[in-house]
Protein backbone atom coordinates (compact mmCIF):
# COMPACT_ATOMS: atom_id res chain seq x y z
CA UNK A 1 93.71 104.09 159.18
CA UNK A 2 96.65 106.25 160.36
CA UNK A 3 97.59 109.76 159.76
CA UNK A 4 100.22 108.66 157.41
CA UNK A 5 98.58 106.19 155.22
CA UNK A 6 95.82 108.56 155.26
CA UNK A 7 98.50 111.15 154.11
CA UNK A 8 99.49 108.59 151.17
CA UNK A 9 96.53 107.91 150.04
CA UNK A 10 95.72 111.45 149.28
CA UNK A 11 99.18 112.35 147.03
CA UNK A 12 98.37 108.96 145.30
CA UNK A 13 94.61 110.32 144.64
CA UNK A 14 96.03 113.99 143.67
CA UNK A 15 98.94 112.49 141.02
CA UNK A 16 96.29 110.35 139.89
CA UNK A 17 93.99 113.24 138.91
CA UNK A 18 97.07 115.29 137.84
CA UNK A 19 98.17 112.24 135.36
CA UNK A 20 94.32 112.22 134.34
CA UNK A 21 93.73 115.74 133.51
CA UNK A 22 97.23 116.42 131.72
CA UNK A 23 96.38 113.28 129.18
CA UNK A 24 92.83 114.45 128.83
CA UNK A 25 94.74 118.05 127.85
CA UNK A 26 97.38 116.55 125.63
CA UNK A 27 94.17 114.85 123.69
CA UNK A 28 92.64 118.10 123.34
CA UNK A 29 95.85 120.03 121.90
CA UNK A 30 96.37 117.14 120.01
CA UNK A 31 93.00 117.66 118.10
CA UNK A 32 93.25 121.34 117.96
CA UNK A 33 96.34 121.00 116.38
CA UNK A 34 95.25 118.73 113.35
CA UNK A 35 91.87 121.39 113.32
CA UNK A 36 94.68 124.18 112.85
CA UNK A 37 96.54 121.84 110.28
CA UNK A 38 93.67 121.20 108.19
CA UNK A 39 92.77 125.30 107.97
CA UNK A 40 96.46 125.84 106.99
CA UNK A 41 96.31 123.00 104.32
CA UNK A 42 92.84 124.43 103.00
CA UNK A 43 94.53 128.42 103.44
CA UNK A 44 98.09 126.95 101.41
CA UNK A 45 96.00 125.62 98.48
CA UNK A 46 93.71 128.72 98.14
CA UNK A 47 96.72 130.99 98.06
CA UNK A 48 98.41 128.82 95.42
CA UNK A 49 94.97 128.95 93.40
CA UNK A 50 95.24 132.53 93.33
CA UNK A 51 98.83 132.82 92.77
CA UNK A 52 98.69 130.26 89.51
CA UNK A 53 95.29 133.24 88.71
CA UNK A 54 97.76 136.15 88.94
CA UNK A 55 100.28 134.39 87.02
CA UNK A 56 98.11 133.73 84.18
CA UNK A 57 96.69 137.54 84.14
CA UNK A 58 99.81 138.37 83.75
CA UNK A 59 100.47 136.53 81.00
């Protein structure tokens, strides 16, 4: 094995690992971000339950 092939065998081995652990962090954004949706859905219909509540006080 000579210097050079040695050379490209270790930028193939680094983009590898690069390409790995940027799709293992897209995965984990990806679930954070439907976590984060499902709060915001669950936070939007307990303000609109207390919204149609003030509404009818008023009333």
């Amino acid at each position: 094995m000579n210097y050079l092939t040695f050379e490209k065998y270790i930028f193939l081995s680094i983009g590898i690992w690069k390409r790995f652990v940027l799709r293992r962090n897209k995965k984990d954004s990806s679930v954070k971000n439907e976590k984060n949706r499902k709060k915001f859905r669950e936070k939007k219909a307990e303000w609109n339950h207390l919204l149609e509540k003030s509404y009818t006080c008023l009333e």
